[in-house]
N, C-alpha and C. Protein backbone atom coordinates (compact mmCIF):
# COMPACT_ATOMS: atom_id res chain seq x y z
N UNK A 1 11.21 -40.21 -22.24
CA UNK A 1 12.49 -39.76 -21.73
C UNK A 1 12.86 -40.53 -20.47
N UNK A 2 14.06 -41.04 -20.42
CA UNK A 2 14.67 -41.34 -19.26
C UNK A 2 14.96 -40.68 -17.78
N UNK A 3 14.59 -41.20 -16.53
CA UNK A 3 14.69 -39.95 -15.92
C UNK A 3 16.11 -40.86 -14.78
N UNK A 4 16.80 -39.92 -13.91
CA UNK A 4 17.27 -40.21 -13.31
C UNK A 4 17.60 -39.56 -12.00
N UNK A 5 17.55 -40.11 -11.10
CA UNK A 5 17.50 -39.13 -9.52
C UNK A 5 18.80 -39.21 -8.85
N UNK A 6 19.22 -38.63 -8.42
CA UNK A 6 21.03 -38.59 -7.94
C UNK A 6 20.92 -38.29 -6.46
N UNK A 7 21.51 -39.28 -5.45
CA UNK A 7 21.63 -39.07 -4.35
C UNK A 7 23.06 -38.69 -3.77
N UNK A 8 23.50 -37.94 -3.19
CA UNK A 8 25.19 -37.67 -3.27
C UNK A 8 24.64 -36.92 -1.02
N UNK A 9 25.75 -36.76 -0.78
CA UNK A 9 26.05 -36.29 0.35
C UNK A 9 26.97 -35.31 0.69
N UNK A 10 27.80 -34.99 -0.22
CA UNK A 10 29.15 -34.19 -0.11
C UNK A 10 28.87 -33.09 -1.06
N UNK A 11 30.11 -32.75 -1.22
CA UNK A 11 30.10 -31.76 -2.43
C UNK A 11 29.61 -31.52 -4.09
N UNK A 12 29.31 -33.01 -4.42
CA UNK A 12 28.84 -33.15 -5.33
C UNK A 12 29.21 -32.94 -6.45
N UNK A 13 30.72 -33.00 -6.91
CA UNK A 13 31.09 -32.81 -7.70
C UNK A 13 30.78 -34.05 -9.17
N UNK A 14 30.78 -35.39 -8.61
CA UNK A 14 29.72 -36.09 -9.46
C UNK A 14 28.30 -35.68 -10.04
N UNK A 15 27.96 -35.84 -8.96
CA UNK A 15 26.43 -35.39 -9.82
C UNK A 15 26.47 -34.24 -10.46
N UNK A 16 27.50 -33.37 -10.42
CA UNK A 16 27.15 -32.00 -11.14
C UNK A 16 28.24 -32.79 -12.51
N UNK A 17 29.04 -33.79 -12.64
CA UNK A 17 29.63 -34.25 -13.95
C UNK A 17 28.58 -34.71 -14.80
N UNK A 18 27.71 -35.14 -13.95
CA UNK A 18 26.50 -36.32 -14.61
C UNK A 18 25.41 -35.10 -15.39
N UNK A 19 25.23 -34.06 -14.41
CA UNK A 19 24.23 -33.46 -14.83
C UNK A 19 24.73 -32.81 -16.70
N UNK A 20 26.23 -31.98 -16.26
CA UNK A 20 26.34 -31.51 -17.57
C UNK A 20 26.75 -32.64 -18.52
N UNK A 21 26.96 -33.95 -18.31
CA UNK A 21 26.82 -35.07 -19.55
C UNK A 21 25.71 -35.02 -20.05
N UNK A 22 25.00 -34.70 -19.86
CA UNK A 22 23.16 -35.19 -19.96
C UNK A 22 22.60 -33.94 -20.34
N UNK A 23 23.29 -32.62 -19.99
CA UNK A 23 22.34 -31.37 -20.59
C UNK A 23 22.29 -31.57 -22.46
N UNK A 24 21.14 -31.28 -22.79
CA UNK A 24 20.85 -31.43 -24.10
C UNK A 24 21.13 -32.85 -24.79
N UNK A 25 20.92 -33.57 -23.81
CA UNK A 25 20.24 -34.89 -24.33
C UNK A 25 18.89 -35.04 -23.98
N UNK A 26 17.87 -35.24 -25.59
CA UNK A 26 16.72 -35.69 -25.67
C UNK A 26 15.85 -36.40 -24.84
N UNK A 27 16.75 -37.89 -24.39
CA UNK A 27 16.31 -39.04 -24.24
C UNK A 27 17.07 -39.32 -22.67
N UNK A 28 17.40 -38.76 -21.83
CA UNK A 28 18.11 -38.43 -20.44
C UNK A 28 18.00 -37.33 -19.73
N UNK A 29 17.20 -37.52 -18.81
CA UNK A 29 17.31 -36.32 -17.89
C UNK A 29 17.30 -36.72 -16.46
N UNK A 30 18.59 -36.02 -16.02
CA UNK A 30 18.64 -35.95 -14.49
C UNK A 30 17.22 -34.93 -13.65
N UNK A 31 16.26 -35.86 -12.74
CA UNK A 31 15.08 -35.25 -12.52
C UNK A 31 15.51 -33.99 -11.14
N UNK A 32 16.03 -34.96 -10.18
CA UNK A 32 16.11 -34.55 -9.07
C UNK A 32 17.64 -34.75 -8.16
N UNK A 33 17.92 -34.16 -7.22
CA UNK A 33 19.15 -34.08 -6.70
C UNK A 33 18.69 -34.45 -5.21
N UNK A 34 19.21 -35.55 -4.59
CA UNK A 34 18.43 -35.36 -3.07
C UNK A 34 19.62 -35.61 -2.03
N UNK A 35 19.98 -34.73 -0.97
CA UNK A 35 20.68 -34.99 -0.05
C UNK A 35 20.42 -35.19 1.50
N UNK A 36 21.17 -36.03 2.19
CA UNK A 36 20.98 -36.35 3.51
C UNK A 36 21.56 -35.44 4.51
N UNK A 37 21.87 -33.91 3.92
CA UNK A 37 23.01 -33.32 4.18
C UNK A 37 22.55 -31.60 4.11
N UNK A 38 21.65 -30.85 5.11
CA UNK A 38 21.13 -29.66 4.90
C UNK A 38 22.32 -28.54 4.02
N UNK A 39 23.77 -28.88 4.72
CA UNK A 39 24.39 -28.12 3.98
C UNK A 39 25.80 -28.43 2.94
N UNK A 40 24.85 -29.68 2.33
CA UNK A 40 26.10 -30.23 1.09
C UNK A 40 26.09 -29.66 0.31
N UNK A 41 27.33 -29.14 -0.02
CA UNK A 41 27.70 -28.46 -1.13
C UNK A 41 26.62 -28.78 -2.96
N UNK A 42 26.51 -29.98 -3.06
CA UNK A 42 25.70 -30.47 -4.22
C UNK A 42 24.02 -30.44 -4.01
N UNK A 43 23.59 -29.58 -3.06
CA UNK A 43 22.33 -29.14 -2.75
C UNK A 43 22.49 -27.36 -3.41
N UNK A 44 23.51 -26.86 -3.54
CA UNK A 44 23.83 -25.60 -3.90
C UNK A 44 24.42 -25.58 -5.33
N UNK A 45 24.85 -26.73 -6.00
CA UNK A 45 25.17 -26.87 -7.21
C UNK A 45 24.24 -27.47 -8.08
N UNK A 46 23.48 -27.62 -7.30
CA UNK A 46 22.37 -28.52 -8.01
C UNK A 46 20.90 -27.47 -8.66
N UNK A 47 20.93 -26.29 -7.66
CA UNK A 47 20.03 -25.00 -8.01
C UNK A 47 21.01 -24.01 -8.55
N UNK A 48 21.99 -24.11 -8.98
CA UNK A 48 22.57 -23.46 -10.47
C UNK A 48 22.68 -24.14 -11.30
N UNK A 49 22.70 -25.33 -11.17
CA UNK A 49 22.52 -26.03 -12.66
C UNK A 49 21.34 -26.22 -13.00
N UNK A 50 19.97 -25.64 -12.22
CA UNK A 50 19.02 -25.88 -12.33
C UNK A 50 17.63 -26.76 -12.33
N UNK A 51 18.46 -27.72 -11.38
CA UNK A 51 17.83 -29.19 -10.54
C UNK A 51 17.71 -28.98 -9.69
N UNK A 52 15.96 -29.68 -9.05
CA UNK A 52 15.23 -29.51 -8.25
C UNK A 52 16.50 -30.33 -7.26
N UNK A 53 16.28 -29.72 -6.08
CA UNK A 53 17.29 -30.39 -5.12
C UNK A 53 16.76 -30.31 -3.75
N UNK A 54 16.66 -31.46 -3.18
CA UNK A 54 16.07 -31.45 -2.01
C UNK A 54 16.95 -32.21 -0.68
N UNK A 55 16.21 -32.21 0.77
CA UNK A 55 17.30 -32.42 1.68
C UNK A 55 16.37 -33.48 2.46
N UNK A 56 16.53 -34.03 2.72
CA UNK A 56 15.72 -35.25 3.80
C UNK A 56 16.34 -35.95 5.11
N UNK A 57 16.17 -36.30 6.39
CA UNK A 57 16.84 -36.14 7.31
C UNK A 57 16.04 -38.53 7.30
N UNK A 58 17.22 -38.87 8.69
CA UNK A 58 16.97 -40.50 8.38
C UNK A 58 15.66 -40.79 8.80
N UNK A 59 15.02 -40.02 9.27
CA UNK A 59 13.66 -40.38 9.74
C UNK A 59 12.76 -40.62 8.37
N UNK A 60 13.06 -39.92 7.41
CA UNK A 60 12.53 -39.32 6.03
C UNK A 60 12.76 -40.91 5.43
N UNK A 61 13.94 -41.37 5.80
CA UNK A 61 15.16 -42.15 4.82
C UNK A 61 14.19 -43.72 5.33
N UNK A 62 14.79 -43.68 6.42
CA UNK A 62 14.35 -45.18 6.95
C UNK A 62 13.18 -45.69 7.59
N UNK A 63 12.08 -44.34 7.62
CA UNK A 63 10.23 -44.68 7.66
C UNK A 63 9.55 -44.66 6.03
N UNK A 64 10.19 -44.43 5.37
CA UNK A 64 9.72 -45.49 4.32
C UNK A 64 9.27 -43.97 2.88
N UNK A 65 9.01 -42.80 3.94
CA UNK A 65 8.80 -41.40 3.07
C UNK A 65 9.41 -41.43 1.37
N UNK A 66 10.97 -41.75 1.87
CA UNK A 66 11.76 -41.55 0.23
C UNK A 66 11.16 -42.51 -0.97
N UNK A 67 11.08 -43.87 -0.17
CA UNK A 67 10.53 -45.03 -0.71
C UNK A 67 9.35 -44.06 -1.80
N UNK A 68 8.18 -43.64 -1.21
CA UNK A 68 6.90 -43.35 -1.71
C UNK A 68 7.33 -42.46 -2.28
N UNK A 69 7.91 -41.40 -2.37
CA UNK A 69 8.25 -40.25 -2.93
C UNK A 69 8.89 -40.52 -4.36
N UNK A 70 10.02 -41.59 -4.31
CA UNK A 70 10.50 -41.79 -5.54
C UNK A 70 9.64 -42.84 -6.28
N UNK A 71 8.58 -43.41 -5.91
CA UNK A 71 8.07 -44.00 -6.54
C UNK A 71 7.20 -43.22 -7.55
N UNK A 72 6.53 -42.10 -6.85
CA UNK A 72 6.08 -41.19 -7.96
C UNK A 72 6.71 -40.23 -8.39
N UNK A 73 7.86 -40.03 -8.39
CA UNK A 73 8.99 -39.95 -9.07
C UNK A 73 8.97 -40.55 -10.49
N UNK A 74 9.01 -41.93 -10.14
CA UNK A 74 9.30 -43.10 -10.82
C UNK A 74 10.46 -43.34 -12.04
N UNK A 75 11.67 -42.36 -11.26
CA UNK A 75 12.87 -42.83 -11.89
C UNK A 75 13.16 -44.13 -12.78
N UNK A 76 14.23 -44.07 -13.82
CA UNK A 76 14.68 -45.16 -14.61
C UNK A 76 15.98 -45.85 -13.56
N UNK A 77 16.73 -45.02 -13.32
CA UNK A 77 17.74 -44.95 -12.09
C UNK A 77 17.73 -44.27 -10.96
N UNK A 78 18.03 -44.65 -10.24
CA UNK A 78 18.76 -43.76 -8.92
C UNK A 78 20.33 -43.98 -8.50
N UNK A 79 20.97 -43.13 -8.85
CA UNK A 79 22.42 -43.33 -8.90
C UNK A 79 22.78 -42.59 -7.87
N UNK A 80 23.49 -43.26 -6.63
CA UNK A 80 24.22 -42.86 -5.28
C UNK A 80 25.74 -42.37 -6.05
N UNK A 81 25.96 -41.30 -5.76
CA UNK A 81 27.02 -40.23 -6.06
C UNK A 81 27.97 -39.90 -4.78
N UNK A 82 28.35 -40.43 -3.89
CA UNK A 82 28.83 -40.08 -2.94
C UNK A 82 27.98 -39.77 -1.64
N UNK A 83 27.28 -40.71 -2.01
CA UNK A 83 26.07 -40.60 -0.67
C UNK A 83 26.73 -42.08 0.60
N UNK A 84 26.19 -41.44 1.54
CA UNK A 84 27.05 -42.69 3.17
C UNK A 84 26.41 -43.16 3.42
N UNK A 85 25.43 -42.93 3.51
CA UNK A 85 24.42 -43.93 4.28
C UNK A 85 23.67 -45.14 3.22
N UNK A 86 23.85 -46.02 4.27
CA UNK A 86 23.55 -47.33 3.76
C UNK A 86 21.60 -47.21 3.26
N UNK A 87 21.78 -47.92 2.66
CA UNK A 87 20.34 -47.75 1.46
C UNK A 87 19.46 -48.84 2.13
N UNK A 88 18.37 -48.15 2.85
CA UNK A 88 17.58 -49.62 3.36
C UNK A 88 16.40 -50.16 2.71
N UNK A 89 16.40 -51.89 2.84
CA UNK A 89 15.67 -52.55 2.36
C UNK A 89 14.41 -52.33 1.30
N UNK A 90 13.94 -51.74 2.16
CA UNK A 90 12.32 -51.26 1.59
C UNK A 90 12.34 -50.23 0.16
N UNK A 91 13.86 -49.65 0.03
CA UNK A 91 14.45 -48.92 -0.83
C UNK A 91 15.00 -49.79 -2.46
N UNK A 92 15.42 -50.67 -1.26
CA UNK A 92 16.53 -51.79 -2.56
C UNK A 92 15.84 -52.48 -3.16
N UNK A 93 14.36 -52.69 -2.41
CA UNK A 93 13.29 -53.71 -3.04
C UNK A 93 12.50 -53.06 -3.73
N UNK A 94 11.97 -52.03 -3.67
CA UNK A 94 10.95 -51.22 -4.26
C UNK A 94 11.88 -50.46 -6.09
N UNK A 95 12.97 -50.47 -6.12
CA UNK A 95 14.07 -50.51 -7.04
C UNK A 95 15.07 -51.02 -7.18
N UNK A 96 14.30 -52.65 -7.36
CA UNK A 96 15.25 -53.84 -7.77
C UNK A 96 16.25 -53.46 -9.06
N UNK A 97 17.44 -53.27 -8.97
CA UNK A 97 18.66 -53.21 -9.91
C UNK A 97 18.05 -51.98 -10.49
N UNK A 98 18.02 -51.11 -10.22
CA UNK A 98 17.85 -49.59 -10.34
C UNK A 98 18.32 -48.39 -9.57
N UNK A 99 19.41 -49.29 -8.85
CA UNK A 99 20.04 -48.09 -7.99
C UNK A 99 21.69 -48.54 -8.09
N UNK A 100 22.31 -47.56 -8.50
CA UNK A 100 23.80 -47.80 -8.47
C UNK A 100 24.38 -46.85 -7.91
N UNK A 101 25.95 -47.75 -7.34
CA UNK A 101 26.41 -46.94 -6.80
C UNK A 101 28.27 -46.67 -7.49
N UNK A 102 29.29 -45.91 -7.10
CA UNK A 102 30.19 -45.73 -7.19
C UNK A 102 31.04 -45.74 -6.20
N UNK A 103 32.14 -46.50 -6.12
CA UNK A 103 32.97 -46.67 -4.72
C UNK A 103 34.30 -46.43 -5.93
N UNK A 104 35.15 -45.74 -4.60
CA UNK A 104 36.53 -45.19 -4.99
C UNK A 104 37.45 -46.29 -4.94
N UNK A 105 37.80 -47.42 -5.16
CA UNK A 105 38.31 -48.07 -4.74
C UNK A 105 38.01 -49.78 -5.85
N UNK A 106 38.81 -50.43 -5.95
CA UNK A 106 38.79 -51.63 -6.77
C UNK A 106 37.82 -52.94 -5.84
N UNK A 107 36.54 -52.64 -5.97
CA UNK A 107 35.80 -53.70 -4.68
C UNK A 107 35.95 -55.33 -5.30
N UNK A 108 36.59 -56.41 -4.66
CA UNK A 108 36.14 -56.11 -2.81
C UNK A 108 37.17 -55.13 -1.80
N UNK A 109 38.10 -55.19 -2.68
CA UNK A 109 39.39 -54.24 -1.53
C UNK A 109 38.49 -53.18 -1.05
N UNK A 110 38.87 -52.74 0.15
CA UNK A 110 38.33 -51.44 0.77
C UNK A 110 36.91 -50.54 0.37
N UNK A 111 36.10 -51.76 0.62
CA UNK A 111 34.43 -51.61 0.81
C UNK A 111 34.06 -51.76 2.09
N UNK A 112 33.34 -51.28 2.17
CA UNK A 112 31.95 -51.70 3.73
C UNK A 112 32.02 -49.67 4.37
N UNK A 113 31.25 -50.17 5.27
CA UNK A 113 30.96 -49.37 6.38
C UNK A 113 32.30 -48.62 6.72
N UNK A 114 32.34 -46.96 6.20
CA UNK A 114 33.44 -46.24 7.04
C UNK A 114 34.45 -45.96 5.89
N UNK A 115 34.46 -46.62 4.79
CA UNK A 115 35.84 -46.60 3.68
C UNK A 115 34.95 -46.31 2.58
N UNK A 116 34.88 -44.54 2.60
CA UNK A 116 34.82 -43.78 1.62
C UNK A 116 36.05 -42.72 1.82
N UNK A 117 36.09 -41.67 0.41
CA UNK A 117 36.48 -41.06 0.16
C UNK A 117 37.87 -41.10 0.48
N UNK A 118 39.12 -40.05 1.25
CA UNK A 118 40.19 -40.08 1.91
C UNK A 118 40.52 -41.59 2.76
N UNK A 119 40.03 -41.71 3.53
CA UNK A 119 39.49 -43.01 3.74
C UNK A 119 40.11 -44.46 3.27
N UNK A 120 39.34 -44.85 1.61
CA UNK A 120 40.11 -45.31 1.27
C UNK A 120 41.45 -45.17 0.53
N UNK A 121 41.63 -43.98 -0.04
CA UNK A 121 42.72 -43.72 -0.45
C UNK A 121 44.03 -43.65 0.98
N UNK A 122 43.60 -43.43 1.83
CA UNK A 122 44.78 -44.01 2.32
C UNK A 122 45.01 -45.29 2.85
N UNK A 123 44.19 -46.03 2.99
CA UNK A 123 44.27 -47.53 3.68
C UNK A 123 45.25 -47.99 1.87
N UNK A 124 44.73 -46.98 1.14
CA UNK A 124 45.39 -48.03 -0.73
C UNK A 124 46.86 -47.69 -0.24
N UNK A 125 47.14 -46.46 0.14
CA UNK A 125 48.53 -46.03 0.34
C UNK A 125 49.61 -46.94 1.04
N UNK A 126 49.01 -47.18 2.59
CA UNK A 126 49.39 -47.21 3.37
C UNK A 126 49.73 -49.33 3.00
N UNK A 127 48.88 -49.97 2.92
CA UNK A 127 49.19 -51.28 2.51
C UNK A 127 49.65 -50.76 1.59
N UNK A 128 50.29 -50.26 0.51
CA UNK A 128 51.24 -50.47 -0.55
C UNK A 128 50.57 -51.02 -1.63
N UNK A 129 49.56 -50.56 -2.00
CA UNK A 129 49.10 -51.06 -3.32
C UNK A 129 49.85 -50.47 -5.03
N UNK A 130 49.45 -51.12 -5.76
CA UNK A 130 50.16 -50.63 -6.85
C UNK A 130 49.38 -50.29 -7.59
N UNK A 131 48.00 -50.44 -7.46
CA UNK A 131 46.71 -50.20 -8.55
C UNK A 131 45.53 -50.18 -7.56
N UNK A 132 44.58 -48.72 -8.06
CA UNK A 132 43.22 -48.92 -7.15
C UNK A 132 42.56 -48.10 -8.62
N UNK A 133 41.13 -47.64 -8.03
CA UNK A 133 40.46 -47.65 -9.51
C UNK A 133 39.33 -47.12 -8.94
N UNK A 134 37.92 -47.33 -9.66
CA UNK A 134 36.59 -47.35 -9.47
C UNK A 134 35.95 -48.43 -9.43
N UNK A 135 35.10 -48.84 -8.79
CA UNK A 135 33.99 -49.58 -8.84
C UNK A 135 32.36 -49.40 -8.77
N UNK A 136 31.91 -49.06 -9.93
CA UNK A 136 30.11 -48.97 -9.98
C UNK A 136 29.70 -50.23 -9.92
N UNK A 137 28.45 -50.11 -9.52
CA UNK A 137 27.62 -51.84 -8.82
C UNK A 137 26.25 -51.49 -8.55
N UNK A 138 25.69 -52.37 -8.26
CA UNK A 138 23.78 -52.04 -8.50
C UNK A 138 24.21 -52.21 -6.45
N UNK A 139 23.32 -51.51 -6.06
CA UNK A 139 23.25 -51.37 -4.79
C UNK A 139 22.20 -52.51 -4.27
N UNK A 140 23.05 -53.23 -3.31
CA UNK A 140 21.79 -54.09 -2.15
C UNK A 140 21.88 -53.62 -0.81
N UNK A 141 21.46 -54.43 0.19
CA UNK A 141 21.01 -54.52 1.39
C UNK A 141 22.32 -54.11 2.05
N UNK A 142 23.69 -54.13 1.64
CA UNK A 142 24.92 -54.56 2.36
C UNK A 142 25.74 -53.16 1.48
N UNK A 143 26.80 -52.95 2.50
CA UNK A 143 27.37 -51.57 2.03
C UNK A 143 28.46 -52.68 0.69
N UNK A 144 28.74 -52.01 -0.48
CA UNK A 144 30.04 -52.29 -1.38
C UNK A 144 29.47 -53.66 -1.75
N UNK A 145 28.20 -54.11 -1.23
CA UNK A 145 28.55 -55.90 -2.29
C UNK A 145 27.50 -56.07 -3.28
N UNK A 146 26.73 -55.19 -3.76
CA UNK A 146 26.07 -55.26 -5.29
C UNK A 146 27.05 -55.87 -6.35
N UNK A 147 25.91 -56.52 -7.23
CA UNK A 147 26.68 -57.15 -8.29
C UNK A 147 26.98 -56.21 -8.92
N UNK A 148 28.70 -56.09 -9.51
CA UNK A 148 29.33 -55.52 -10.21
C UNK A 148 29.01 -54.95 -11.45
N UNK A 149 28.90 -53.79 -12.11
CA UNK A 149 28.92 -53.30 -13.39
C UNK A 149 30.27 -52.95 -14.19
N UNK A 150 30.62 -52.39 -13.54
CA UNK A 150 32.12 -52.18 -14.58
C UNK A 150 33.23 -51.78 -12.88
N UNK A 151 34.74 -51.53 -13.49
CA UNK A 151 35.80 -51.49 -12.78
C UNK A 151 36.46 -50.67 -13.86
N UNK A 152 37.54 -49.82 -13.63
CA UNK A 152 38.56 -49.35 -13.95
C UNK A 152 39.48 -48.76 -12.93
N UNK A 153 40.67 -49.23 -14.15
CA UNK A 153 42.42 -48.95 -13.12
C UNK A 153 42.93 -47.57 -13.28
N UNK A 154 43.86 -47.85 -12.12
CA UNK A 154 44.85 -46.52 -12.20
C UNK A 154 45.61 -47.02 -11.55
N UNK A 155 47.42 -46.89 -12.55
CA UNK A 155 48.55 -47.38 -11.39
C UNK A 155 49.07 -46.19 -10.36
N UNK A 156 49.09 -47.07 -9.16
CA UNK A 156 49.98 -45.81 -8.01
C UNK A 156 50.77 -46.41 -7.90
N UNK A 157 51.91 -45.16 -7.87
CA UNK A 157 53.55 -45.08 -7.96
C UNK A 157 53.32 -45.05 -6.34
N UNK A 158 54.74 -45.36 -6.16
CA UNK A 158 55.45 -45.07 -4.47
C UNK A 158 55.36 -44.04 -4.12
N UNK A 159 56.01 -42.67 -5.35
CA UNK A 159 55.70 -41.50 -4.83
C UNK A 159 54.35 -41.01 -4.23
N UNK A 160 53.28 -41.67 -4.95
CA UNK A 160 51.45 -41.19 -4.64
C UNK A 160 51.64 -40.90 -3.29
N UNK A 161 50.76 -39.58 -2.93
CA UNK A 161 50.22 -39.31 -1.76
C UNK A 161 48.77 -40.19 -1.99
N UNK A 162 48.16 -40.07 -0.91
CA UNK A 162 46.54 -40.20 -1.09
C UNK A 162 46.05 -39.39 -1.68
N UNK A 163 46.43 -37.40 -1.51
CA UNK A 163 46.07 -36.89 -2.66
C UNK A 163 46.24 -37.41 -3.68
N UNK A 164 47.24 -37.57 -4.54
CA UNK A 164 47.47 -37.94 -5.76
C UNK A 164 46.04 -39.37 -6.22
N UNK A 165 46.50 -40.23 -5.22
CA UNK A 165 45.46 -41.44 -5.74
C UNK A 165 44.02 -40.85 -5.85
N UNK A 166 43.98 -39.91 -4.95
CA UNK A 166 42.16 -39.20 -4.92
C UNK A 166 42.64 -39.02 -6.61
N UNK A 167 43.17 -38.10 -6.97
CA UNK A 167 43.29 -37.30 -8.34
C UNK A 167 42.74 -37.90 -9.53
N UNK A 168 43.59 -39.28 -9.14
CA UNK A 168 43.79 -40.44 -10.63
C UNK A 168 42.10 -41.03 -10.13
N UNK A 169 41.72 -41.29 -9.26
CA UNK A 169 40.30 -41.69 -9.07
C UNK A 169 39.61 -41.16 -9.46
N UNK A 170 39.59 -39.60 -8.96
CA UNK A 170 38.36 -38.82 -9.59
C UNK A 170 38.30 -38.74 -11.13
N UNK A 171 39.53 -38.86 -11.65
CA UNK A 171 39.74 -38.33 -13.15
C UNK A 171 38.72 -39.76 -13.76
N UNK A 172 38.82 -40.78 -13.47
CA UNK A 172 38.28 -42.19 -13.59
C UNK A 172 36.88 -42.13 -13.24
N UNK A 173 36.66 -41.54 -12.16
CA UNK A 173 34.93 -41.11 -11.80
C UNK A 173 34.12 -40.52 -12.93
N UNK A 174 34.81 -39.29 -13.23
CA UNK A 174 34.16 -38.17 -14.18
C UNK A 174 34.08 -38.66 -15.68
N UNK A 175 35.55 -39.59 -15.93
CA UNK A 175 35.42 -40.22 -17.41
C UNK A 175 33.98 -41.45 -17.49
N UNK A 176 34.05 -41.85 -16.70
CA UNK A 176 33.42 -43.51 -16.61
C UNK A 176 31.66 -43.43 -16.50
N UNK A 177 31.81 -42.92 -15.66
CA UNK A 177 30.47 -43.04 -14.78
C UNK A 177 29.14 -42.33 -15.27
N UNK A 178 29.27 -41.06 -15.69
CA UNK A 178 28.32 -40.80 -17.00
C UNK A 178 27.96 -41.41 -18.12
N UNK A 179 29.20 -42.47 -18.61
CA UNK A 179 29.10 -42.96 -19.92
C UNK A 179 28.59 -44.22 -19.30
N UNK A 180 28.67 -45.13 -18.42
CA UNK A 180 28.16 -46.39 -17.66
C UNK A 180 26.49 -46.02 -17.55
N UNK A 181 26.35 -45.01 -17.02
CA UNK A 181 24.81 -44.62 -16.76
C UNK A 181 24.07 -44.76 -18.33
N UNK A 182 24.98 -43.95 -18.99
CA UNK A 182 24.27 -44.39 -20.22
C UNK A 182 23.63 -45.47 -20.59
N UNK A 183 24.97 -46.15 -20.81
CA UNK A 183 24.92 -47.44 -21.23
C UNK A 183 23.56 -48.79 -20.92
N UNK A 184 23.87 -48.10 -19.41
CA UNK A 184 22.85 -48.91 -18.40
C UNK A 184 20.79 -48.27 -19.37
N UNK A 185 21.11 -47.18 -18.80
CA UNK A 185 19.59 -46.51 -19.47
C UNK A 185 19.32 -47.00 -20.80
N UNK A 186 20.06 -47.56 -21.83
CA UNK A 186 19.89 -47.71 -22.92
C UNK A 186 19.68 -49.31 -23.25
N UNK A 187 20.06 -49.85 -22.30
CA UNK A 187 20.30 -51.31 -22.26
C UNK A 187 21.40 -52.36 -22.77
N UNK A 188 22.63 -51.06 -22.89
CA UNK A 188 24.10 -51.54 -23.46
C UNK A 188 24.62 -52.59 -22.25
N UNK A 189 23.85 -52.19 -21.29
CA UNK A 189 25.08 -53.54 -20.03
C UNK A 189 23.65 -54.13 -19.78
């Protein structure tokens, strides 16, 4: 069986899409839920859906603890779900092209340090874009510049608030990104 570990920071409304894609599949299972975040919402959705879910602070993160921990783990993936903090070295190396991530946004436009969530949806607004999307990517050393896995669009009208663009994003998150994980676990990409 495939296993997969989900790191998210927020509310977690991803990882809880991912989890029920995957309930009652054989050959996929989401193992663990881990947040940087004592009281993220997806640390509380994660023990009703019935995933072990745990909380780890940067000392945990960047002395090397998570490193060893997920190694006996020994995930197929580790998929960043709305997690902020940048993924260090000893992390990216120890799970060479085994960690992906999801950015709201068509990368390279409005990647790096600081341009998540609201964030970028309004920097899309505010320059006047006409199309923003998703971008999943294998995570490196550097915030947003993993080599690319897939992209998808969504046109914004003039009318769009940033709400609205969040809307058409998330709807693109929840379709995509379960079925990409697949793909990936199976050896379709």
């Amino acid at each position: 069986m495939k296993s997969i570990i989900i790191m998210a920071s927020g509310s977690g409304s991803n990882a809880e899409n991912i989890v029920k894609y995957f309930q009652g599949n054989k050959n996929v299972q989401v193992t663990a839920i881990f947040s940087n975040k004592k009281d993220a919402k997806v640390l509380e959705r994660a023990s009703k859906l019935g995933i072990s879910a745990y909380y780890f602070n940067k000392t945990a993160f960047l002395g090397g603890q998570i490193v060893e921990l997920f190694k006996a783990l020994n995930p197929d993936l580790i998929v960043l779900a709305g997690f902020l903090w940048k993924v260090p070295t000893d992390l990216v190396e120890a799970f060479d092209s085994k960690i992906i991530n999801i950015h709201p946004a068509l990368l390279p436009k409005y990647g790096g340090k600081g341009m998540f969530g609201m964030n970028v949806h309004k920097a899309v607004k505010e320059n006047r874009e006409t199309e923003s999307g998703i971008s999943i990517h294998f995570v490196n050393e550097n915030y947003d510049k993993g080599n690319m896995i897939f992209q998808a669009k969504t046109e914004v009208l003039d009318t769009d608030t940033p709400d609205h663009i969040a809307q058409k994003v998330h709807a693109l998150e929840y379709e995509h990104f379960p079925q990409i994980i697949e793909k990936l676990l199976n050896g379709k990409i």
